[in-house]
PDB file of N, CA and C in Angstrom:
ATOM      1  N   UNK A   1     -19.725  -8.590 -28.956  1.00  0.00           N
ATOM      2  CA  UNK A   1     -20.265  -8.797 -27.626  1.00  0.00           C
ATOM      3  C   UNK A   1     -21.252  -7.669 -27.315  1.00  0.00           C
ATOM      4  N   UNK A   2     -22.395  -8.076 -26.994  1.00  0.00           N
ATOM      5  CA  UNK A   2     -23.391  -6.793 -26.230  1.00  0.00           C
ATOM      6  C   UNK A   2     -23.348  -7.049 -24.882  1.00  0.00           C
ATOM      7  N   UNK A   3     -23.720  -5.433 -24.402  1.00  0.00           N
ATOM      8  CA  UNK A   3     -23.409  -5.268 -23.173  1.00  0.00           C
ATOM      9  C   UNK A   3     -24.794  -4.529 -22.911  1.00  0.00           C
ATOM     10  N   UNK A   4     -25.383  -4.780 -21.630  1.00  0.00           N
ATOM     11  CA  UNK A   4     -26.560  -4.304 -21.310  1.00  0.00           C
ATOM     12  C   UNK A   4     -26.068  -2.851 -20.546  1.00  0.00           C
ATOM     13  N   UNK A   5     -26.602  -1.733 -21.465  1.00  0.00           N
ATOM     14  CA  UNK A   5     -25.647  -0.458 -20.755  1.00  0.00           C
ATOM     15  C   UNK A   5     -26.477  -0.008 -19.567  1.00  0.00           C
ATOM     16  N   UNK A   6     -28.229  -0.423 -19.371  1.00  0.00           N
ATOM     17  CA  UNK A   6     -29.261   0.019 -18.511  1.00  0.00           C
ATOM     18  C   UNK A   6     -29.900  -1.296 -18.157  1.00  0.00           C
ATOM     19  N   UNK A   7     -29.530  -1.953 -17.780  1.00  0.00           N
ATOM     20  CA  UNK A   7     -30.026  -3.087 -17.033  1.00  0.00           C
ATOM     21  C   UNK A   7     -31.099  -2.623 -15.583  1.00  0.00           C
ATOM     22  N   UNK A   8     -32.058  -3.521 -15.575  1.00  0.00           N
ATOM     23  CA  UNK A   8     -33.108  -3.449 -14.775  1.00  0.00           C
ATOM     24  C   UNK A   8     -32.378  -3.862 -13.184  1.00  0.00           C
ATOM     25  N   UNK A   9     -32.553  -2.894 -12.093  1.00  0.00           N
ATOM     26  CA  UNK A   9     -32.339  -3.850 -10.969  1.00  0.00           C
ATOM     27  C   UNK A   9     -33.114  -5.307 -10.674  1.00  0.00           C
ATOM     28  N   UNK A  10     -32.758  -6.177  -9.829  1.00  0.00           N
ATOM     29  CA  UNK A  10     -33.392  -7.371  -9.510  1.00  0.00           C
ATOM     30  C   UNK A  10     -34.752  -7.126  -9.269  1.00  0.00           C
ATOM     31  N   UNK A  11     -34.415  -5.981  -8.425  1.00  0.00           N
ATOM     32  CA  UNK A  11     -35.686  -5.636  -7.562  1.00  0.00           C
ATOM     33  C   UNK A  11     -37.095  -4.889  -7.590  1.00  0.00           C
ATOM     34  N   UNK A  12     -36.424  -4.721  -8.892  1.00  0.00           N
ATOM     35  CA  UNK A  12     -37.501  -4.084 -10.030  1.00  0.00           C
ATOM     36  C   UNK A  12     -38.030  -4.715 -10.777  1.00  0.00           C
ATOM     37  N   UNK A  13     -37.352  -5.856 -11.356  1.00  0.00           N
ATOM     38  CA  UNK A  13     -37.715  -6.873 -12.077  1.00  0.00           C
ATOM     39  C   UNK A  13     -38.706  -7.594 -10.864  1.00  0.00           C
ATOM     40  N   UNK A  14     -38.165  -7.772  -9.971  1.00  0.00           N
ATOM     41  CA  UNK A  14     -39.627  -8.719  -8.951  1.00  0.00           C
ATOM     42  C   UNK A  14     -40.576  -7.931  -9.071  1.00  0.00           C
ATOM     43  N   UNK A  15     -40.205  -6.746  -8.981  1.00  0.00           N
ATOM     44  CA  UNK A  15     -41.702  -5.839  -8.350  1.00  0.00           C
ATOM     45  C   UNK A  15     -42.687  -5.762  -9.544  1.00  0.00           C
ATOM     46  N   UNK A  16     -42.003  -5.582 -11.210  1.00  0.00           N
ATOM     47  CA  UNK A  16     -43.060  -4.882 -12.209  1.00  0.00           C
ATOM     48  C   UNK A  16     -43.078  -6.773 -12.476  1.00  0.00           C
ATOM     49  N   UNK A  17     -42.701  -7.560 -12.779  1.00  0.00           N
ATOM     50  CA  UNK A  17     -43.146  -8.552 -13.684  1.00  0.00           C
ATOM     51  C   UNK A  17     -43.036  -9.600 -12.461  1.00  0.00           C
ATOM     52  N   UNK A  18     -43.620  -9.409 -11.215  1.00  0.00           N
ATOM     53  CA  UNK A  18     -44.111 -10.483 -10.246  1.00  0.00           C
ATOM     54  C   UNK A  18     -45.123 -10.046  -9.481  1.00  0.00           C
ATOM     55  N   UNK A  19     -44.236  -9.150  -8.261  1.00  0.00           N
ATOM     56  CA  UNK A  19     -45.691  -9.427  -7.519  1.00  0.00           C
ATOM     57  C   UNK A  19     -46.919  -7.971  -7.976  1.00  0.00           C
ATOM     58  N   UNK A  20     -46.425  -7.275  -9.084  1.00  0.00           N
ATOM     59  CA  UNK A  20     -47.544  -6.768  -9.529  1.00  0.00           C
ATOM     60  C   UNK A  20     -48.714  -7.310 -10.054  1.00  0.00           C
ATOM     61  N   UNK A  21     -48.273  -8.114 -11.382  1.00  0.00           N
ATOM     62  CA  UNK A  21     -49.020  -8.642 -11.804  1.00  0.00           C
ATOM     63  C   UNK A  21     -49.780  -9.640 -10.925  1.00  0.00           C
ATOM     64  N   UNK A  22     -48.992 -10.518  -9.561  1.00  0.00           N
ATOM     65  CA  UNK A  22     -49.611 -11.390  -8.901  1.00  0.00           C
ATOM     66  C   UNK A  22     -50.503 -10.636  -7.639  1.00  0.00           C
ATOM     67  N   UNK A  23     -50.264  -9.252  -8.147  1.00  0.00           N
ATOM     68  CA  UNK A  23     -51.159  -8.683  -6.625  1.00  0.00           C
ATOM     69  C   UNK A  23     -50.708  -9.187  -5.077  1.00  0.00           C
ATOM     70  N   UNK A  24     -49.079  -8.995  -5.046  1.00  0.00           N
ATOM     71  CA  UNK A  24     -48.924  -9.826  -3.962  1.00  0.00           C
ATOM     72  C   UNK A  24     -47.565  -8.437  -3.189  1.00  0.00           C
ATOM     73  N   UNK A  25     -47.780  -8.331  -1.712  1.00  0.00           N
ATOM     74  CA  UNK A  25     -47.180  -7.448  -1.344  1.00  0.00           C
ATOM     75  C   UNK A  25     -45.754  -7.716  -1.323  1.00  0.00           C
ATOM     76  N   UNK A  26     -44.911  -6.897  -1.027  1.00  0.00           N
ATOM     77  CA  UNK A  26     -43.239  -7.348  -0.804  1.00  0.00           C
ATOM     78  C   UNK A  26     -43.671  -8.176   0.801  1.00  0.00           C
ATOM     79  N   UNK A  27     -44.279  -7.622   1.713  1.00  0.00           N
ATOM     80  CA  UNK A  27     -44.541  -8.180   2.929  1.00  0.00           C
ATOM     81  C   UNK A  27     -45.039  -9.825   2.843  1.00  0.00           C
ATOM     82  N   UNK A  28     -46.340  -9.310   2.364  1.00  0.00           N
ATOM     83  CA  UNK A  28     -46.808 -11.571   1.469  1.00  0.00           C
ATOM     84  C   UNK A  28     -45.446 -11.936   0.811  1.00  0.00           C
ATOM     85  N   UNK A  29     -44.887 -11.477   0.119  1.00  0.00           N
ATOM     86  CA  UNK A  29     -43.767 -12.451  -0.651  1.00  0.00           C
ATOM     87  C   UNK A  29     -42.941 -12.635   0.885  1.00  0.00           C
ATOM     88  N   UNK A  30     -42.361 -11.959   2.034  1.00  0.00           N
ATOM     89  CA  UNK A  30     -41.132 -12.088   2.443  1.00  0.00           C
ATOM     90  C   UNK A  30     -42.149 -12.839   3.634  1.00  0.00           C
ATOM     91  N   UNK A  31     -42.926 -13.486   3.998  1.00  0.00           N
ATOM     92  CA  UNK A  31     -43.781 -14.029   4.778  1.00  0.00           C
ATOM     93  C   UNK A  31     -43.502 -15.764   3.802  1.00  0.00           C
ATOM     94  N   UNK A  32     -43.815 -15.817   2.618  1.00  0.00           N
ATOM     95  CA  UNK A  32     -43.803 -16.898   1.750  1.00  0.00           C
ATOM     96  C   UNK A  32     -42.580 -17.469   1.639  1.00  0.00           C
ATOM     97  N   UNK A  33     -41.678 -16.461   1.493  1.00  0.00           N
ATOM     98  CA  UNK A  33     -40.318 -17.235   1.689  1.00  0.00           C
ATOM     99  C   UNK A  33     -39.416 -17.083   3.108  1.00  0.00           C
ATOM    100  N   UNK A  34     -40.001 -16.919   3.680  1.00  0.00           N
ATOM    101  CA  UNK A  34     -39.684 -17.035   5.388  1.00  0.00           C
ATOM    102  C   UNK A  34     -38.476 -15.938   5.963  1.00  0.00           C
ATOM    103  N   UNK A  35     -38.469 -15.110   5.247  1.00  0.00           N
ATOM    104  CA  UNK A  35     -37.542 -13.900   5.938  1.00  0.00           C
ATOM    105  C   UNK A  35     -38.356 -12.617   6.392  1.00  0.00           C
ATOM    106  N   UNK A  36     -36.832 -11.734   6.915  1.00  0.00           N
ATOM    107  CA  UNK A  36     -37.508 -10.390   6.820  1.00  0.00           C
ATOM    108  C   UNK A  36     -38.382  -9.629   6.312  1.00  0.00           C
ATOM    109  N   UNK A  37     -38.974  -9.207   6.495  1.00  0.00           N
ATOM    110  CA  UNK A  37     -39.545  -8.322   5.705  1.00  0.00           C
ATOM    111  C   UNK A  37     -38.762  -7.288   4.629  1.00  0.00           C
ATOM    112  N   UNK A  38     -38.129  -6.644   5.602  1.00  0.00           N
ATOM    113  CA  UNK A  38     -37.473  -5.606   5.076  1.00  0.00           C
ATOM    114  C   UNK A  38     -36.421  -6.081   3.641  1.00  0.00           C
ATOM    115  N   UNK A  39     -36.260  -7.338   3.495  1.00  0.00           N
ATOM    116  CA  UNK A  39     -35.239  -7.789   2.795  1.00  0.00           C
ATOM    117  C   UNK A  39     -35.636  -7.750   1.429  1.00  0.00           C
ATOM    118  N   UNK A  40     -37.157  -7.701   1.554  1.00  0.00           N
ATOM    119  CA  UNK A  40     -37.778  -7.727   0.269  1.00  0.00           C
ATOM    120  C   UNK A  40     -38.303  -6.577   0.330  1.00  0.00           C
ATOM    121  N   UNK A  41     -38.527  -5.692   1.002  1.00  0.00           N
ATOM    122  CA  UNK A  41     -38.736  -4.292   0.821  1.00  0.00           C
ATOM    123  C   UNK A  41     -37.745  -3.501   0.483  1.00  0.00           C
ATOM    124  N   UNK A  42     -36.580  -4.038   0.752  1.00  0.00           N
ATOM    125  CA  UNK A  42     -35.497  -3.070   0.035  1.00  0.00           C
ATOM    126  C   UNK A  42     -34.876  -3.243  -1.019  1.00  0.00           C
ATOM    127  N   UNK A  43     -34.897  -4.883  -0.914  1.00  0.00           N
ATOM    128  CA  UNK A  43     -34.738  -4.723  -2.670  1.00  0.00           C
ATOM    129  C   UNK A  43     -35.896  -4.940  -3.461  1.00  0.00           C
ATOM    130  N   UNK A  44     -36.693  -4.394  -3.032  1.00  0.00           N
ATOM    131  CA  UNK A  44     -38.040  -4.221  -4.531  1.00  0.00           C
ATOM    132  C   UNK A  44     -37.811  -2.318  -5.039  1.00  0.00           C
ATOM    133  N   UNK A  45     -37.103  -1.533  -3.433  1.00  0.00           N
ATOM    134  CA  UNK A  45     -36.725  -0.135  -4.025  1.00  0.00           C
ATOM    135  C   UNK A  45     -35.282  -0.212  -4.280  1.00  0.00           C
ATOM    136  N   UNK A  46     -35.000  -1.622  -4.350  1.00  0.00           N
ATOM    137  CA  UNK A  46     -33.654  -1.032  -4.936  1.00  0.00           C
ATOM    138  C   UNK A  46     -32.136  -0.572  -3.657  1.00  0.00           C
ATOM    139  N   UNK A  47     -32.733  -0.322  -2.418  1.00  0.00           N
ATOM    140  CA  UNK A  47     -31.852  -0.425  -1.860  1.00  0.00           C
ATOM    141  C   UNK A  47     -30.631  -1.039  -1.514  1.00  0.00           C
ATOM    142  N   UNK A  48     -30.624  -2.429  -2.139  1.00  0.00           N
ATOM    143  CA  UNK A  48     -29.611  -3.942  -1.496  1.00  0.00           C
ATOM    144  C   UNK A  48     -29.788  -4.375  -2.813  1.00  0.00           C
ATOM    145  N   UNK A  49     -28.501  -5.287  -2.839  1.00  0.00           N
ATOM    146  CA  UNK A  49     -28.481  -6.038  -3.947  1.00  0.00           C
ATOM    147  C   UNK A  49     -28.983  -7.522  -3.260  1.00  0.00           C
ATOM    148  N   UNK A  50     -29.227  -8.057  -4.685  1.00  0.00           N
ATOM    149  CA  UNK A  50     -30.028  -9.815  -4.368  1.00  0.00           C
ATOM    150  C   UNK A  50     -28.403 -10.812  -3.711  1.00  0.00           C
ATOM    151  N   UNK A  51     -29.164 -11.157  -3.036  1.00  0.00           N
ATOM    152  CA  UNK A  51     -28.326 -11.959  -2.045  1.00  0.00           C
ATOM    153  C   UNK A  51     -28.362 -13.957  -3.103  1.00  0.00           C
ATOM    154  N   UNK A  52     -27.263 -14.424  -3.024  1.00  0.00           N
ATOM    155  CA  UNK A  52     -27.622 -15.705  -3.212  1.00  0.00           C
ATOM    156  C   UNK A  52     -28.651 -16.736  -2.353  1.00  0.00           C
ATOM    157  N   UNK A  53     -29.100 -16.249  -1.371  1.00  0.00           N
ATOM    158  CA  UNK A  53     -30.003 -17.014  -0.468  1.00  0.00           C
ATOM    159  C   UNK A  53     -31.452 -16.497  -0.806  1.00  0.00           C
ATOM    160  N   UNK A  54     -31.453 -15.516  -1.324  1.00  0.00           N
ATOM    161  CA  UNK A  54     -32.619 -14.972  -1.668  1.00  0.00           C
ATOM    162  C   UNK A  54     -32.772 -15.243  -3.421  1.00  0.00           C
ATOM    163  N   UNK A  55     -32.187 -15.316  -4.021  1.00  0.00           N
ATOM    164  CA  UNK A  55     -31.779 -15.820  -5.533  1.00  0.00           C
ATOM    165  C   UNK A  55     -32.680 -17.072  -5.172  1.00  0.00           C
ATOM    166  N   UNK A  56     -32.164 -18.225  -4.599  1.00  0.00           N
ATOM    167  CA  UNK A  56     -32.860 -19.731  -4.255  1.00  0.00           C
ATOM    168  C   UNK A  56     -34.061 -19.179  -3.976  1.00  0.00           C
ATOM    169  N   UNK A  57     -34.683 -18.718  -2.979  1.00  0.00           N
ATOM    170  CA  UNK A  57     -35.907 -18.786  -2.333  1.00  0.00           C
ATOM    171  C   UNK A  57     -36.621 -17.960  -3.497  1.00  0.00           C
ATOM    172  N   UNK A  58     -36.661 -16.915  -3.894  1.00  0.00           N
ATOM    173  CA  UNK A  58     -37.181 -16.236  -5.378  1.00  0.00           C
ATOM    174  C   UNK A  58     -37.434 -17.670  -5.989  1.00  0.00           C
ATOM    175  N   UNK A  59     -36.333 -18.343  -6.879  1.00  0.00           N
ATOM    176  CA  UNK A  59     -36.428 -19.318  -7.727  1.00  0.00           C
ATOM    177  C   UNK A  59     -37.256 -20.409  -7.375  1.00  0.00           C
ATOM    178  N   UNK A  60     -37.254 -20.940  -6.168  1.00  0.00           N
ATOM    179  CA  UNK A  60     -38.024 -21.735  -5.404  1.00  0.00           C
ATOM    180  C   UNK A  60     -39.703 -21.568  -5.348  1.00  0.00           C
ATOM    181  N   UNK A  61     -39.850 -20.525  -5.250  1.00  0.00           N
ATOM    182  CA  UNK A  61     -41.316 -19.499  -4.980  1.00  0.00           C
ATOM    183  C   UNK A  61     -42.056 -19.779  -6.552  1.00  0.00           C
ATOM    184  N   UNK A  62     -41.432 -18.732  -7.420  1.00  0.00           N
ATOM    185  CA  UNK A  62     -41.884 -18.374  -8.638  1.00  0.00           C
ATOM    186  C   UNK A  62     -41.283 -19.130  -9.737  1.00  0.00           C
ATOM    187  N   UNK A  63     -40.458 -20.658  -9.760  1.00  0.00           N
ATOM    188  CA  UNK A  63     -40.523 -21.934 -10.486  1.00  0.00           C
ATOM    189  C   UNK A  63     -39.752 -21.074 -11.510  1.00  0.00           C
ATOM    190  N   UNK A  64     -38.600 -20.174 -10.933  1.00  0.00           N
ATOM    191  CA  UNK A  64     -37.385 -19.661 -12.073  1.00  0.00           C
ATOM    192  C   UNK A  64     -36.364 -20.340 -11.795  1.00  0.00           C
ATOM    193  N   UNK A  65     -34.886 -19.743 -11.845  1.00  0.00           N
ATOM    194  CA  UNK A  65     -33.485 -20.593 -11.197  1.00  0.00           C
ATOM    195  C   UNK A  65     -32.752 -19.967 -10.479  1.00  0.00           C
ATOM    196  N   UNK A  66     -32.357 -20.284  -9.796  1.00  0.00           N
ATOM    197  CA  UNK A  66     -31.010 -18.853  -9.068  1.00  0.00           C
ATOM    198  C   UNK A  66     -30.439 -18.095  -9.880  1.00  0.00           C
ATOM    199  N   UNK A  67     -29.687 -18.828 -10.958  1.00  0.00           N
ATOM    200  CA  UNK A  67     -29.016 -18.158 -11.894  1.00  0.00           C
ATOM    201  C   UNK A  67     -29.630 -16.770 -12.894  1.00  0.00           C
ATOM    202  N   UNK A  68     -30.524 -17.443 -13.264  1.00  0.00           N
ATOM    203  CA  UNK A  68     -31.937 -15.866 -13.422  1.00  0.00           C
ATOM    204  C   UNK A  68     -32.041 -14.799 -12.616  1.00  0.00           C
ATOM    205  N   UNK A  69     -31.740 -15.161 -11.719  1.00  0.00           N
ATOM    206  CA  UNK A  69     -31.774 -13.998 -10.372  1.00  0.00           C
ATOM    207  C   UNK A  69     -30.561 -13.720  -9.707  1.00  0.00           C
ATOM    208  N   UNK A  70     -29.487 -14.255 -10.014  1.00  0.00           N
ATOM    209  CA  UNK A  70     -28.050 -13.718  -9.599  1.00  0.00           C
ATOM    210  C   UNK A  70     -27.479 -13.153 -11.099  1.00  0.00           C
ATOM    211  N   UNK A  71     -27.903 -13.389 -12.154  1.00  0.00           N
ATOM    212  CA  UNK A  71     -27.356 -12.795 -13.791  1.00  0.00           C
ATOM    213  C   UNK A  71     -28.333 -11.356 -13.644  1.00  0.00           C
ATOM    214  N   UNK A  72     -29.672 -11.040 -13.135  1.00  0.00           N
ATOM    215  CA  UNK A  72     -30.136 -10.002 -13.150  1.00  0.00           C
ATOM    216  C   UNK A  72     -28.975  -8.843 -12.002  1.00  0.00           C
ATOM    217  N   UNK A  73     -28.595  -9.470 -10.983  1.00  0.00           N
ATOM    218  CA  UNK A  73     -27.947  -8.633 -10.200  1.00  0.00           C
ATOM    219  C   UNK A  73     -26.815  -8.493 -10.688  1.00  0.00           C
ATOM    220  N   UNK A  74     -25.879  -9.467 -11.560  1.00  0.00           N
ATOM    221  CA  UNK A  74     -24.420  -9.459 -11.711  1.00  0.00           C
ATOM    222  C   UNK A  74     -24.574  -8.103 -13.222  1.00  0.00           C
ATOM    223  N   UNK A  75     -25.891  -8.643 -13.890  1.00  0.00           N
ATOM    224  CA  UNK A  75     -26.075  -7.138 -14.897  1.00  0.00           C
ATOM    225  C   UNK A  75     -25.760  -6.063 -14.424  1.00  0.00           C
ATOM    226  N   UNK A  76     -26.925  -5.472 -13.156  1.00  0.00           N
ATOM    227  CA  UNK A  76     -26.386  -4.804 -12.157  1.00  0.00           C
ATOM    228  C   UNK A  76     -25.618  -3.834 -11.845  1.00  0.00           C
ATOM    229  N   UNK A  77     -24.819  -5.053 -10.814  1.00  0.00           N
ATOM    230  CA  UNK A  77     -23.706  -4.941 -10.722  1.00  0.00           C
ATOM    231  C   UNK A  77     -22.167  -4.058 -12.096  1.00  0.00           C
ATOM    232  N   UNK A  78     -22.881  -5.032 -13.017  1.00  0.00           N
ATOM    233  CA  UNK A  78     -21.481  -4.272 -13.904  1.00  0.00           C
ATOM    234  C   UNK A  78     -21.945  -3.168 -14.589  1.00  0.00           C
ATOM    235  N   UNK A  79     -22.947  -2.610 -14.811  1.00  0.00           N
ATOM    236  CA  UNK A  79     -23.532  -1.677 -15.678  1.00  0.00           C
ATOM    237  C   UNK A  79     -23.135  -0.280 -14.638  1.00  0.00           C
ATOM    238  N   UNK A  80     -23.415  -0.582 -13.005  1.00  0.00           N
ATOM    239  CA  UNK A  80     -22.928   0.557 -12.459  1.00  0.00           C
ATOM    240  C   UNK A  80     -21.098   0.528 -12.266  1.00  0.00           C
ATOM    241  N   UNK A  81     -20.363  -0.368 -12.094  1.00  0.00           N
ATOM    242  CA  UNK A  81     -19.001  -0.398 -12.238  1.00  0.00           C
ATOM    243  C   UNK A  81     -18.620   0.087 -13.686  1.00  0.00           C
ATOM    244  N   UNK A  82     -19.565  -0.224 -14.708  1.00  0.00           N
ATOM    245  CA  UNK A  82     -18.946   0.665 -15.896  1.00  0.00           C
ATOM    246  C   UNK A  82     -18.901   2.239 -16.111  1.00  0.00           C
ATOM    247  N   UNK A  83     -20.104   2.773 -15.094  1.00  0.00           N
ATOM    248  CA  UNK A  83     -20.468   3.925 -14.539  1.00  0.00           C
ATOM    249  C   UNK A  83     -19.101   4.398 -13.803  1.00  0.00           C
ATOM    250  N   UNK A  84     -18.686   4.309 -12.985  1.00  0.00           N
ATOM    251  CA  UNK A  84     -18.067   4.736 -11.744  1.00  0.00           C
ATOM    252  C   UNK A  84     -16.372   4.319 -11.730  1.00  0.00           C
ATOM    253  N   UNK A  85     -16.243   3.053 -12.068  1.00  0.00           N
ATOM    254  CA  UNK A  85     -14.720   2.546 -12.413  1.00  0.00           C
ATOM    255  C   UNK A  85     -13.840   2.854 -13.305  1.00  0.00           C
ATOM    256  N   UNK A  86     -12.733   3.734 -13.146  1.00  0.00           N
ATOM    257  CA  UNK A  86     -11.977   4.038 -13.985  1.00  0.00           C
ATOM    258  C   UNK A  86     -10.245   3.323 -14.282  1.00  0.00           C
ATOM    259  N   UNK A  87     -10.072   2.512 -15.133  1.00  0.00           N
ATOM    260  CA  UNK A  87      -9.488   1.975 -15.741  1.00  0.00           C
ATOM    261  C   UNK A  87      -8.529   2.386 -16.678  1.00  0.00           C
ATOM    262  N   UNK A  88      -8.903   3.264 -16.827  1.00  0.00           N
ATOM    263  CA  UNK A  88      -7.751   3.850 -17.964  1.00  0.00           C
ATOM    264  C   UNK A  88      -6.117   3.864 -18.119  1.00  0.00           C
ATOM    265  N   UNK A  89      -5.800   3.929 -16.769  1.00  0.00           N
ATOM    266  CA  UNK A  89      -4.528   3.796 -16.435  1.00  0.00           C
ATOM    267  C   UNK A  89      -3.944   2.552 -16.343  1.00  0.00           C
ATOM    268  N   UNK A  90      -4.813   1.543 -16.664  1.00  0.00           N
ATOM    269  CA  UNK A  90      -4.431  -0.123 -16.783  1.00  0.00           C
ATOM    270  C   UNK A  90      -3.960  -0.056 -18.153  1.00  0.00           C
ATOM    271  N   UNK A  91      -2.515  -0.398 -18.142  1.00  0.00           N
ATOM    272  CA  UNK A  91      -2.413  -1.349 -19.407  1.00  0.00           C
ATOM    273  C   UNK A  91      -2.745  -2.674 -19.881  1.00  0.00           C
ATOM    274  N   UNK A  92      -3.046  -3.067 -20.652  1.00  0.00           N
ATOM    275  CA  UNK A  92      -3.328  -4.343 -20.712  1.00  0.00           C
ATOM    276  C   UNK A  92      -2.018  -5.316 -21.353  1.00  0.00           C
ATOM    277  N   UNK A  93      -2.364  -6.465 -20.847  1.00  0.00           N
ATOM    278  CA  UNK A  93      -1.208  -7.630 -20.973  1.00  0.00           C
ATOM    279  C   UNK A  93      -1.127  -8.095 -22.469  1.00  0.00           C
ATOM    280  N   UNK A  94      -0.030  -7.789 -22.925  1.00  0.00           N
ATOM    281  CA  UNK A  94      -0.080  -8.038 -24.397  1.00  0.00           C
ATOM    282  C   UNK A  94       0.316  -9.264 -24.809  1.00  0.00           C
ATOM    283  N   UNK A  95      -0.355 -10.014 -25.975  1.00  0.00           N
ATOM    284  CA  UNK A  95      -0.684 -11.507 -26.322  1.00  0.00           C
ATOM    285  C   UNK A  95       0.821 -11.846 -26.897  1.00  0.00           C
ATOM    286  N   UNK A  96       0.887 -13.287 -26.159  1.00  0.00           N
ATOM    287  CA  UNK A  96       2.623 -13.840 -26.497  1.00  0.00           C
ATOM    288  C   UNK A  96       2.227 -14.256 -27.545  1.00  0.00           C
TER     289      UNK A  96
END
């Protein structure tokens, strides 16, 4: 099994391989898909994680899938829990 030990945030991934290349602001994108502003300003720095409502509207926009954009956050997600979560003291359930 591989494990992505440095996974890209979501919001990084929009910013270098979208609206850079499309020359398009976090403000134009969060105007295009009808929210806040700020929602896409914070997660292009990374502040917030990708929301499933914003997963759709991303996918919707730029003709990807939700799942593309909730697997970038769930990467994420576990790459910093492998960081920070300590487990050690779990035994594990041994096979009948």
């Amino acid at each position: 099994m591989t494990l992505m030990t440095n996974p890209s945030h979501p919001g990084e991934v929009l910013k270098e391989l979208y609206l850079g290349p499309l020359d398009l602001s976090a403000i134009g994108l969060a105007r295009r898909l009808h929210v806040p502003r700020t929602r896409i300003e914070r997660l292009v720095k990374g502040e917030t994680a990708l929301t499933a409502d914003t997963a759709m509207r991303l996918a919707t926009f730029f003709g990807t899938t939700p799942e593309y954009w909730m697997n970038l956050q769930r990467a994420w997600d576990l790459a910093r829990a492998r960081d920070t979560v300590d487990v050690s003291d779990i035994t594990p359930l041994a096979a009948a």
